[in-house]
PDB file of N, CA and C in Angstrom:
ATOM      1  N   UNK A   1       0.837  -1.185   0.000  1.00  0.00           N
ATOM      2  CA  UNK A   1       0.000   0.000   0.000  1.00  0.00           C
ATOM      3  C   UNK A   1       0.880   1.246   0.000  1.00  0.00           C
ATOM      4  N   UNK A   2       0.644   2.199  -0.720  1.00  0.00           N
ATOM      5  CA  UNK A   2       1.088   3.212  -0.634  1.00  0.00           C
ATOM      6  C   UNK A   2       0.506   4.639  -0.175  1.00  0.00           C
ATOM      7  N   UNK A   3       1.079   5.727   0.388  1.00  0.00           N
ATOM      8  CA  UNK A   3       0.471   6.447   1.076  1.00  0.00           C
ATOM      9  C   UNK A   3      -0.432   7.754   0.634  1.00  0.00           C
ATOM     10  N   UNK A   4      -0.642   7.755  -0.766  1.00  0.00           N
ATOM     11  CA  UNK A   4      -1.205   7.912  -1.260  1.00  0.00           C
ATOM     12  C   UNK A   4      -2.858   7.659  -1.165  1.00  0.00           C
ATOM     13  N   UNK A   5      -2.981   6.109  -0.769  1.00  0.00           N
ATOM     14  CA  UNK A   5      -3.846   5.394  -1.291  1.00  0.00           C
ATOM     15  C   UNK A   5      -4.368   5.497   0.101  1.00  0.00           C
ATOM     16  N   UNK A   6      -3.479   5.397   1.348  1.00  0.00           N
ATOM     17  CA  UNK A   6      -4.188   5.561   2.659  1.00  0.00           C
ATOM     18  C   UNK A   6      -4.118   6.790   2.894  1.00  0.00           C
ATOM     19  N   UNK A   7      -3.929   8.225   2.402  1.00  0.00           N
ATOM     20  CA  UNK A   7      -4.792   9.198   2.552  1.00  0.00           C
ATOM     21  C   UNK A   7      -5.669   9.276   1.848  1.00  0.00           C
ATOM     22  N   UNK A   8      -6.013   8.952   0.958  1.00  0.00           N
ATOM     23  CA  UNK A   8      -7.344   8.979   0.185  1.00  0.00           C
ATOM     24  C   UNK A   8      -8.413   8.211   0.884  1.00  0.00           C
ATOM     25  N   UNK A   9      -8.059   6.519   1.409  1.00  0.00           N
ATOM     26  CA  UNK A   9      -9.148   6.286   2.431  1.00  0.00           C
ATOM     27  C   UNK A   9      -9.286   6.788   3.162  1.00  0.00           C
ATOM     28  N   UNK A  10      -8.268   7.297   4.245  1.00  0.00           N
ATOM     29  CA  UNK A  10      -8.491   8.236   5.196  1.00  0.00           C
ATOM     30  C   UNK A  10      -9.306   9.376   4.689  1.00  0.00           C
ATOM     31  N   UNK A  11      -9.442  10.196   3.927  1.00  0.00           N
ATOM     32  CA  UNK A  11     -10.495  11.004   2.908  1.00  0.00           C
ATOM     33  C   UNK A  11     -11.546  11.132   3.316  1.00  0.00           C
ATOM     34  N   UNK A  12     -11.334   9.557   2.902  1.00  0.00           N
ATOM     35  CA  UNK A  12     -12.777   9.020   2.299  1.00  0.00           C
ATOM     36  C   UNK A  12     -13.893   8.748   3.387  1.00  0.00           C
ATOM     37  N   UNK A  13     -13.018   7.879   4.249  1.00  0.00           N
ATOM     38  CA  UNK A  13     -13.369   7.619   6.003  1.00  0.00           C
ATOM     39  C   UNK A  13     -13.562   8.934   6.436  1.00  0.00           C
ATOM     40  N   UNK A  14     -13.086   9.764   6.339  1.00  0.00           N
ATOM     41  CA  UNK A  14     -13.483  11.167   7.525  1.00  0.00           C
ATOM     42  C   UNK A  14     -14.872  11.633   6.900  1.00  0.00           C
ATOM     43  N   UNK A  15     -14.843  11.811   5.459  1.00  0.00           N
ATOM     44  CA  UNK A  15     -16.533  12.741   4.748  1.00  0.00           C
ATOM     45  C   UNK A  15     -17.363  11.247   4.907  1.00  0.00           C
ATOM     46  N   UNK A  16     -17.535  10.394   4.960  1.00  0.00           N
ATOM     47  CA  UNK A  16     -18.664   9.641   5.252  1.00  0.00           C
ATOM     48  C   UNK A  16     -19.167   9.970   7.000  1.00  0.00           C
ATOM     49  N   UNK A  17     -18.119  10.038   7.873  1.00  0.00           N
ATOM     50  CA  UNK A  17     -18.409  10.383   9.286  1.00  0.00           C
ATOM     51  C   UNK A  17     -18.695  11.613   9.131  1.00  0.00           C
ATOM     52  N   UNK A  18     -18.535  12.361   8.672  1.00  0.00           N
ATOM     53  CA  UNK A  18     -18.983  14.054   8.434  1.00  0.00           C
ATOM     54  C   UNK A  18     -20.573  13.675   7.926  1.00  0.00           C
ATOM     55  N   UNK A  19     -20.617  13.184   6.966  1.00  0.00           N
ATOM     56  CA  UNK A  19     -21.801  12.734   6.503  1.00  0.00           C
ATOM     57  C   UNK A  19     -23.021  12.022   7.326  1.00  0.00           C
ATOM     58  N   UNK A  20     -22.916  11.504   7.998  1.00  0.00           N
ATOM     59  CA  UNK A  20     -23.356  10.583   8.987  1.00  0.00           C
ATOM     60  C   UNK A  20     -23.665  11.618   9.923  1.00  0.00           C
ATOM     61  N   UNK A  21     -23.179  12.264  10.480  1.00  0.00           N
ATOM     62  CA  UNK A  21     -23.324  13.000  11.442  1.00  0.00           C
ATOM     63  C   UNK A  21     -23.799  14.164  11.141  1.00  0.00           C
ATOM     64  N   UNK A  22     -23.892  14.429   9.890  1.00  0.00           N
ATOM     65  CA  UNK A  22     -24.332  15.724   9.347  1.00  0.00           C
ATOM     66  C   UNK A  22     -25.878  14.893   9.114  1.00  0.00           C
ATOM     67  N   UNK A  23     -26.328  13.835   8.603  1.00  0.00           N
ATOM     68  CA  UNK A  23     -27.712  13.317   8.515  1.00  0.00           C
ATOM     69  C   UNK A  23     -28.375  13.289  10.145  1.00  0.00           C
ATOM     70  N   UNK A  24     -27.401  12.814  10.785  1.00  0.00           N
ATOM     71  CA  UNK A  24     -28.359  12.011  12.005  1.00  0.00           C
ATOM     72  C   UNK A  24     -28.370  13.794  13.069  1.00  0.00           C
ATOM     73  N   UNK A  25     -27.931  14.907  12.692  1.00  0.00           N
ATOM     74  CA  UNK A  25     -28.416  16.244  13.151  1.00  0.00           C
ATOM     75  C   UNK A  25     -29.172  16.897  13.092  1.00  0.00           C
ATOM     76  N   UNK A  26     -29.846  16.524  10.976  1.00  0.00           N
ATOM     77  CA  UNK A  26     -31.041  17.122  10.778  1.00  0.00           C
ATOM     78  C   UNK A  26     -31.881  16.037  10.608  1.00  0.00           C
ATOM     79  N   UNK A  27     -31.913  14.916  10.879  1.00  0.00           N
ATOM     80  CA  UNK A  27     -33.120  14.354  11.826  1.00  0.00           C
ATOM     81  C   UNK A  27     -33.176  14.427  12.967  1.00  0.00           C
ATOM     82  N   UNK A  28     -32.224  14.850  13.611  1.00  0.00           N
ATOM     83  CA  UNK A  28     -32.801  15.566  15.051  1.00  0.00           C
ATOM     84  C   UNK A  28     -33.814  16.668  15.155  1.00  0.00           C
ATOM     85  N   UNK A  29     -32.967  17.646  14.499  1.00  0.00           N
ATOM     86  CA  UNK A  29     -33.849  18.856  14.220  1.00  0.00           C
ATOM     87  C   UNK A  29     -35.113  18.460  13.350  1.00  0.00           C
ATOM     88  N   UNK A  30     -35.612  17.867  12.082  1.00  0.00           N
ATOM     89  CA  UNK A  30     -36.907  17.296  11.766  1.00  0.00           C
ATOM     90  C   UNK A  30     -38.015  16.701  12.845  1.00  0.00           C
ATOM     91  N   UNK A  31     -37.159  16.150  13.465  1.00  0.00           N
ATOM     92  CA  UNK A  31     -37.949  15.479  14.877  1.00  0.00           C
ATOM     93  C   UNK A  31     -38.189  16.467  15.782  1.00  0.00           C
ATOM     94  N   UNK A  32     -37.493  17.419  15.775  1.00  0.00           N
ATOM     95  CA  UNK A  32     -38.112  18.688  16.264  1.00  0.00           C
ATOM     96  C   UNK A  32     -39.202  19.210  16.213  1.00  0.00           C
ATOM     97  N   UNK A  33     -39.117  19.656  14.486  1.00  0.00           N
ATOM     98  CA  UNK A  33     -39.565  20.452  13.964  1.00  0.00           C
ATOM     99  C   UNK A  33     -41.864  19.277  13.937  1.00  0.00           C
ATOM    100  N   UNK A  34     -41.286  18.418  13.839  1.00  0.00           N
ATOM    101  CA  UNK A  34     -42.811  17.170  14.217  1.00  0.00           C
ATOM    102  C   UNK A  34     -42.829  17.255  15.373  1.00  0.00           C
ATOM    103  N   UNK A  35     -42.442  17.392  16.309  1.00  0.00           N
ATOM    104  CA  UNK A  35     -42.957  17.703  17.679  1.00  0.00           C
ATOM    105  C   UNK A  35     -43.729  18.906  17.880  1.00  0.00           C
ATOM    106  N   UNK A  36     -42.811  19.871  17.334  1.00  0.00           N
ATOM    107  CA  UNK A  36     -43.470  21.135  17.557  1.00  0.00           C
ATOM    108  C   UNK A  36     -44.369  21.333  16.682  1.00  0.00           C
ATOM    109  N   UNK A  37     -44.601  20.824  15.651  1.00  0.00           N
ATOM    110  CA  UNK A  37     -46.219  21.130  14.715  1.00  0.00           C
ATOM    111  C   UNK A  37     -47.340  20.125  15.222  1.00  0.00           C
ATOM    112  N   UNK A  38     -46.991  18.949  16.069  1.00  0.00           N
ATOM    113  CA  UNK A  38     -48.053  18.019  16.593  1.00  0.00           C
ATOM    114  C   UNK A  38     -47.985  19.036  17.848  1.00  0.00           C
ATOM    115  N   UNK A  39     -47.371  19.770  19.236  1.00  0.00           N
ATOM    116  CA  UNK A  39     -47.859  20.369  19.823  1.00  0.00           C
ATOM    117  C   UNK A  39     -48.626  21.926  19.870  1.00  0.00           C
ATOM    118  N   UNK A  40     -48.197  21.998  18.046  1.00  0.00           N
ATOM    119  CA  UNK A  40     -49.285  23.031  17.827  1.00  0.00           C
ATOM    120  C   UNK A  40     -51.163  22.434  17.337  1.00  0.00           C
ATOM    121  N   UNK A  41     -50.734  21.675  16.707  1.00  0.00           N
ATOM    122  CA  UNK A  41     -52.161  20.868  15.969  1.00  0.00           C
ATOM    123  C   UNK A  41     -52.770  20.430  17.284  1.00  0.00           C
ATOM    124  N   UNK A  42     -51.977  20.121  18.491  1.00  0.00           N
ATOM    125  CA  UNK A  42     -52.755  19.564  19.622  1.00  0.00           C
ATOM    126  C   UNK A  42     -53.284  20.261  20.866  1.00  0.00           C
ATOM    127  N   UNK A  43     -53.111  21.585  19.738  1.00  0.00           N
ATOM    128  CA  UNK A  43     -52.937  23.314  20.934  1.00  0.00           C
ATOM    129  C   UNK A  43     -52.305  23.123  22.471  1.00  0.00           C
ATOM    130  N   UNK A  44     -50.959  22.137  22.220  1.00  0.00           N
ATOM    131  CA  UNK A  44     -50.057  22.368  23.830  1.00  0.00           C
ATOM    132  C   UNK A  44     -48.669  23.063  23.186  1.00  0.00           C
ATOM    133  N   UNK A  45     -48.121  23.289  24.439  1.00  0.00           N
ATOM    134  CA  UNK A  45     -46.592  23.874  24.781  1.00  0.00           C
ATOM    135  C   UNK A  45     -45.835  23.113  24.190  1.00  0.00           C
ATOM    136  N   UNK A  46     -45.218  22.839  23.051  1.00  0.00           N
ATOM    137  CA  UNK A  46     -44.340  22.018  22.938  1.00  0.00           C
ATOM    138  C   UNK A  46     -43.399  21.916  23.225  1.00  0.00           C
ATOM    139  N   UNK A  47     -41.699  21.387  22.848  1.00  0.00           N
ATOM    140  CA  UNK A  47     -40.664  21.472  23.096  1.00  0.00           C
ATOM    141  C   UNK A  47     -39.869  22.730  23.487  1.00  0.00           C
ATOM    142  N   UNK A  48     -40.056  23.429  24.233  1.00  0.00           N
ATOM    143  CA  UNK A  48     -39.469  24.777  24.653  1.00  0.00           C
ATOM    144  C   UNK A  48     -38.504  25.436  25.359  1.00  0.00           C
ATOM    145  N   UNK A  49     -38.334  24.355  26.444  1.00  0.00           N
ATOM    146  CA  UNK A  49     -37.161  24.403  27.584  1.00  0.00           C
ATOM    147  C   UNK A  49     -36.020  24.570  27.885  1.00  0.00           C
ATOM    148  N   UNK A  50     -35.076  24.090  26.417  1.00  0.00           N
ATOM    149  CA  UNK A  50     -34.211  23.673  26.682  1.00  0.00           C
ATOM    150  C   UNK A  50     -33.863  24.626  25.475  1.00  0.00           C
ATOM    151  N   UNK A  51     -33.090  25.834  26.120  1.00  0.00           N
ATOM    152  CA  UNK A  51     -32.405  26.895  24.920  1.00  0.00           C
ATOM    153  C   UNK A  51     -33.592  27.612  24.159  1.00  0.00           C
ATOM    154  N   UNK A  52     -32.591  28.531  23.596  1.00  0.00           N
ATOM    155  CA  UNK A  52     -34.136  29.341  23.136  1.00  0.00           C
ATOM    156  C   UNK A  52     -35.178  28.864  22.272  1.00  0.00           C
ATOM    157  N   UNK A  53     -36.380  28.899  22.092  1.00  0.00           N
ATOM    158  CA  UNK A  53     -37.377  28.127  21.332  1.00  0.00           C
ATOM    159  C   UNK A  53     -36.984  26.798  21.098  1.00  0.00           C
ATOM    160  N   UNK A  54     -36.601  26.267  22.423  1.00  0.00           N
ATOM    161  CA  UNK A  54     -36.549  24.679  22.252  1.00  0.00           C
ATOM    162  C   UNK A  54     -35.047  23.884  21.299  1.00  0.00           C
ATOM    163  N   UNK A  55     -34.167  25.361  21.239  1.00  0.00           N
ATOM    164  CA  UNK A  55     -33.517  24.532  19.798  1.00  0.00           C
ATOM    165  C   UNK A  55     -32.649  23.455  20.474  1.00  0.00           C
ATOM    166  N   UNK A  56     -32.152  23.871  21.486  1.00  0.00           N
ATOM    167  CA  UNK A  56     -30.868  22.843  22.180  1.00  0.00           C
ATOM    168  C   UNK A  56     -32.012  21.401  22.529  1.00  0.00           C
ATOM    169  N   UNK A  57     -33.280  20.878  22.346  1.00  0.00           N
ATOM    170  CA  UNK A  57     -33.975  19.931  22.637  1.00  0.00           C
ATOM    171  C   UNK A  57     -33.351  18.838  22.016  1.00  0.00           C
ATOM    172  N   UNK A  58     -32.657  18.637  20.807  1.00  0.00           N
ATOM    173  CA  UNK A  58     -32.427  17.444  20.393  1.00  0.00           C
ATOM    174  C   UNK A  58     -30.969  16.701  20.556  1.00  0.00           C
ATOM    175  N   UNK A  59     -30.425  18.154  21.291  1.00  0.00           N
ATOM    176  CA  UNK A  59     -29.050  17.776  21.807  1.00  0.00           C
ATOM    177  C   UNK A  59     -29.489  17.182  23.489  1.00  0.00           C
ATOM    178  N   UNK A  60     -30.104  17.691  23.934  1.00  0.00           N
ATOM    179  CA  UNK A  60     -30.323  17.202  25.287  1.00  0.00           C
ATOM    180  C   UNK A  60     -31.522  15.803  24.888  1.00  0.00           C
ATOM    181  N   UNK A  61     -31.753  15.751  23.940  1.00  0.00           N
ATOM    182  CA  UNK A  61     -32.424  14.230  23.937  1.00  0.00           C
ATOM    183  C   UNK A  61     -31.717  13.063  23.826  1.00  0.00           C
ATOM    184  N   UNK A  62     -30.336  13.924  22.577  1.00  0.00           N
ATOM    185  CA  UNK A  62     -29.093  12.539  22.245  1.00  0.00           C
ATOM    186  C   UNK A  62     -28.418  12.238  23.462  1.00  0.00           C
ATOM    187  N   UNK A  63     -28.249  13.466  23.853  1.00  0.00           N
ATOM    188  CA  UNK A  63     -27.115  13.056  25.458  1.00  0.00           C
ATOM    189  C   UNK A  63     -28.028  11.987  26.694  1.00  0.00           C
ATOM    190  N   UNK A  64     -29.373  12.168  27.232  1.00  0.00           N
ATOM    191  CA  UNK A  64     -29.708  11.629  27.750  1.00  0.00           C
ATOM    192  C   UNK A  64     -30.132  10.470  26.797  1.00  0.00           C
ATOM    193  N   UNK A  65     -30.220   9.701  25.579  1.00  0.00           N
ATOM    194  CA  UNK A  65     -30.294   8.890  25.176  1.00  0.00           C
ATOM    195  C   UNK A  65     -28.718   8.226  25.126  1.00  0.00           C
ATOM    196  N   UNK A  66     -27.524   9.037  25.068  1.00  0.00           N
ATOM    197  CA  UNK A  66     -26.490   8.656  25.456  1.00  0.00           C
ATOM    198  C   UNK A  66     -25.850   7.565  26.809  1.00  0.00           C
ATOM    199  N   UNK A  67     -27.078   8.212  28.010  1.00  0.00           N
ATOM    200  CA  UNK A  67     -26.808   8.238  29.138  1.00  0.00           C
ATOM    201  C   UNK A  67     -27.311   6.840  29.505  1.00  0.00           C
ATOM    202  N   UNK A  68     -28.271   6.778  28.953  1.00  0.00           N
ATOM    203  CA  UNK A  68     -29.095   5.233  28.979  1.00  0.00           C
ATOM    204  C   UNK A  68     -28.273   4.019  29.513  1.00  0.00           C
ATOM    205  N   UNK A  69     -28.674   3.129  30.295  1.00  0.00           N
ATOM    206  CA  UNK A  69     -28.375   2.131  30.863  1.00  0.00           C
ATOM    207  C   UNK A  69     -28.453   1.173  29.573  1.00  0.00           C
ATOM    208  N   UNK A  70     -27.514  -0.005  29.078  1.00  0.00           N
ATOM    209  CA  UNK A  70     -27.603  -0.872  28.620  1.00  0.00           C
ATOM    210  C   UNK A  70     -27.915  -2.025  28.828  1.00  0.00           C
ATOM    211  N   UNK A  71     -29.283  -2.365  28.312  1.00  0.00           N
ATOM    212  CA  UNK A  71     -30.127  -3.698  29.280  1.00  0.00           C
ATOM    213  C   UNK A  71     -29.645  -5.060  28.351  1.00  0.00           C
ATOM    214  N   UNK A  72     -29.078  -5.401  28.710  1.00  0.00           N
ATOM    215  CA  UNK A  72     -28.127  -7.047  28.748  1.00  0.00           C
ATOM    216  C   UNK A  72     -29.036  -8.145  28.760  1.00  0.00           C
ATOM    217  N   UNK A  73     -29.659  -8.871  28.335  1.00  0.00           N
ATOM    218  CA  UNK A  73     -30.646 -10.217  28.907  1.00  0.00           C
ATOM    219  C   UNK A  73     -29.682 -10.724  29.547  1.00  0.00           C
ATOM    220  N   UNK A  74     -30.170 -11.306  30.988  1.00  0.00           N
ATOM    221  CA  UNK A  74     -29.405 -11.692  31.701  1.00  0.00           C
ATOM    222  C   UNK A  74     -28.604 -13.563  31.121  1.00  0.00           C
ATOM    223  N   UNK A  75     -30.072 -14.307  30.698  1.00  0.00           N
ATOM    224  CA  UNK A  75     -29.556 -15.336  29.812  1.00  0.00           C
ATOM    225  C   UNK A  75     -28.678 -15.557  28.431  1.00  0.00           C
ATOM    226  N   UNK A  76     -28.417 -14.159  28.093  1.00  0.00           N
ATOM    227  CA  UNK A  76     -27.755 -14.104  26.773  1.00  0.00           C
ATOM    228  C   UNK A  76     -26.357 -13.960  26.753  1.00  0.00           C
ATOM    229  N   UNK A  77     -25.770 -13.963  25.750  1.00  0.00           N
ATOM    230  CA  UNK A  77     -24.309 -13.829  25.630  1.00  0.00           C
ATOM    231  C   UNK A  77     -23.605 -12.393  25.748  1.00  0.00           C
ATOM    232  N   UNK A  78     -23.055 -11.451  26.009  1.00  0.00           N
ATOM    233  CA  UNK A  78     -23.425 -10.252  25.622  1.00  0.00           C
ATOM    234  C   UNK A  78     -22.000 -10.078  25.322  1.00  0.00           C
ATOM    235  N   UNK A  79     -21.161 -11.059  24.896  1.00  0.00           N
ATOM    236  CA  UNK A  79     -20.627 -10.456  23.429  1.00  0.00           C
ATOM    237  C   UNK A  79     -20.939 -10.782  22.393  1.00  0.00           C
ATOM    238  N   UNK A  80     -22.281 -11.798  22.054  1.00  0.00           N
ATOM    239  CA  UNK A  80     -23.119 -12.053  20.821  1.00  0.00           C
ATOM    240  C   UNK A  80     -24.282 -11.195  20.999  1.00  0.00           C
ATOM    241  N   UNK A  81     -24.511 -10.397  21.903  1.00  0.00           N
ATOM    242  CA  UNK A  81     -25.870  -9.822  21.967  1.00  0.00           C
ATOM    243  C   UNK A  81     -25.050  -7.952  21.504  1.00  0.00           C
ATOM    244  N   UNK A  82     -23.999  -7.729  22.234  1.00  0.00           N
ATOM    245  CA  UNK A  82     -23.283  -6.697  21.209  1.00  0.00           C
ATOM    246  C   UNK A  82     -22.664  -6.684  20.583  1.00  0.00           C
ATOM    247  N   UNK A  83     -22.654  -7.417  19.647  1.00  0.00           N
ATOM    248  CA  UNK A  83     -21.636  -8.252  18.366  1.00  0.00           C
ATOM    249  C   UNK A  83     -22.649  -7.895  17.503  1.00  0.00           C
ATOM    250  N   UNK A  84     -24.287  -8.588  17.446  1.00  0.00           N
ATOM    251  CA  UNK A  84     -24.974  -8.228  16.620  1.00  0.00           C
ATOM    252  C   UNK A  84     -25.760  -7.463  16.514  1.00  0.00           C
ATOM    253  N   UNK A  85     -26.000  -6.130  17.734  1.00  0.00           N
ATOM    254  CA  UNK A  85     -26.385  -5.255  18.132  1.00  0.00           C
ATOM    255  C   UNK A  85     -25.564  -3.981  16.937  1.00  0.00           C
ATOM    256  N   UNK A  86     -24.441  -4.178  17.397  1.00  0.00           N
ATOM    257  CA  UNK A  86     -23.282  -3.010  16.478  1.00  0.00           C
ATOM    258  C   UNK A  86     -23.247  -3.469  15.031  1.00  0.00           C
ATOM    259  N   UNK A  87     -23.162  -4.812  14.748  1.00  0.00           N
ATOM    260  CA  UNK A  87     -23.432  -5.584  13.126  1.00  0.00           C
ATOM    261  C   UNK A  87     -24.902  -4.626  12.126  1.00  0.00           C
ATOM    262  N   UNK A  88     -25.987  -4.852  12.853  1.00  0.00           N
ATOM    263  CA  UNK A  88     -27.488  -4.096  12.755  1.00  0.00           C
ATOM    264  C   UNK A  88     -26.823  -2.726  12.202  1.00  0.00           C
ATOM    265  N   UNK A  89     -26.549  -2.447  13.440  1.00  0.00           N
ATOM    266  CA  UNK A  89     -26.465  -0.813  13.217  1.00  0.00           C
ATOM    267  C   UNK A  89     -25.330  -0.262  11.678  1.00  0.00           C
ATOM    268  N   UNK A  90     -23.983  -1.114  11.992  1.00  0.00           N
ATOM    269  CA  UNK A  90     -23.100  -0.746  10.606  1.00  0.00           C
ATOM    270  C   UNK A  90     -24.022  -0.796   9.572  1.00  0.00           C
ATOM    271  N   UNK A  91     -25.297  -2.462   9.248  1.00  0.00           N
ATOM    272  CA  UNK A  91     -25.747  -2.244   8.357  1.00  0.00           C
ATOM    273  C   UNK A  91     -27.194  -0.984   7.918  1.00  0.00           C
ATOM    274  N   UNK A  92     -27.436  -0.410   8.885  1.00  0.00           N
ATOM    275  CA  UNK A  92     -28.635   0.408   9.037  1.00  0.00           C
ATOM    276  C   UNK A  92     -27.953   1.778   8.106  1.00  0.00           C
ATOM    277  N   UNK A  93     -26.356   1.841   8.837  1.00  0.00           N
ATOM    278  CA  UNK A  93     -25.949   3.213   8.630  1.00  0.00           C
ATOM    279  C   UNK A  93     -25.306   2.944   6.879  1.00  0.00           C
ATOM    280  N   UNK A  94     -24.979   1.874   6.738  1.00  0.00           N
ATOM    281  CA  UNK A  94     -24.106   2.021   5.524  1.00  0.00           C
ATOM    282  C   UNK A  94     -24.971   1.540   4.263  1.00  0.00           C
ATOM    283  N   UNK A  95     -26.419   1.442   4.494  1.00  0.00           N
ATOM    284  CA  UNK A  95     -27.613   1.283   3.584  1.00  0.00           C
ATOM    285  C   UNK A  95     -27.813   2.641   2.946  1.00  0.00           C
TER     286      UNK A  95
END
């Protein structure tokens, strides 16, 4: 291999994670933006709390979804239960 060829994957590897993370931000914010038109259609307060007009809401949803306890079946394997847990997900993200 030449180094050429591994900065170009390297490239290549960094704008797909740019990418990725640039998608899974504005479906945060979309998921916002459906919250706050179902708590208008449902005439309540919607998402508001957190920063001005609610915007910091989907950062404080990832972090406490961050925060989450990982529930293990106690009968299962759980390096086959996060083996194919993380397997799922590569294929979810790279679809």
């Amino acid at each position: 291999m030449t180094v050429p060829y591994l900065v170009n994957l390297l490239v290549i590897i960094l704008l797909s994670v740019v990418k990725v993370v640039c998608l899974l931000i504005a479906i945060a914010y979309f998921t916002l933006a459906e919250r706050k038109i179902m708590a208008a259609v449902q005439r309540r307060v919607g998402p508001n709390v957190v920063g001005p007009f609610g915007l910091l809401q989907p950062l404080a949803d990832g972090l406490k979804l961050a925060g989450k306890e990982l529930a293990i079946p106690t009968q299962a394997s759980s390096r086959i239960f996060l083996t194919v847990a993380m397997t799922v997900l590569l294929f979810a993200l790279s679809g």
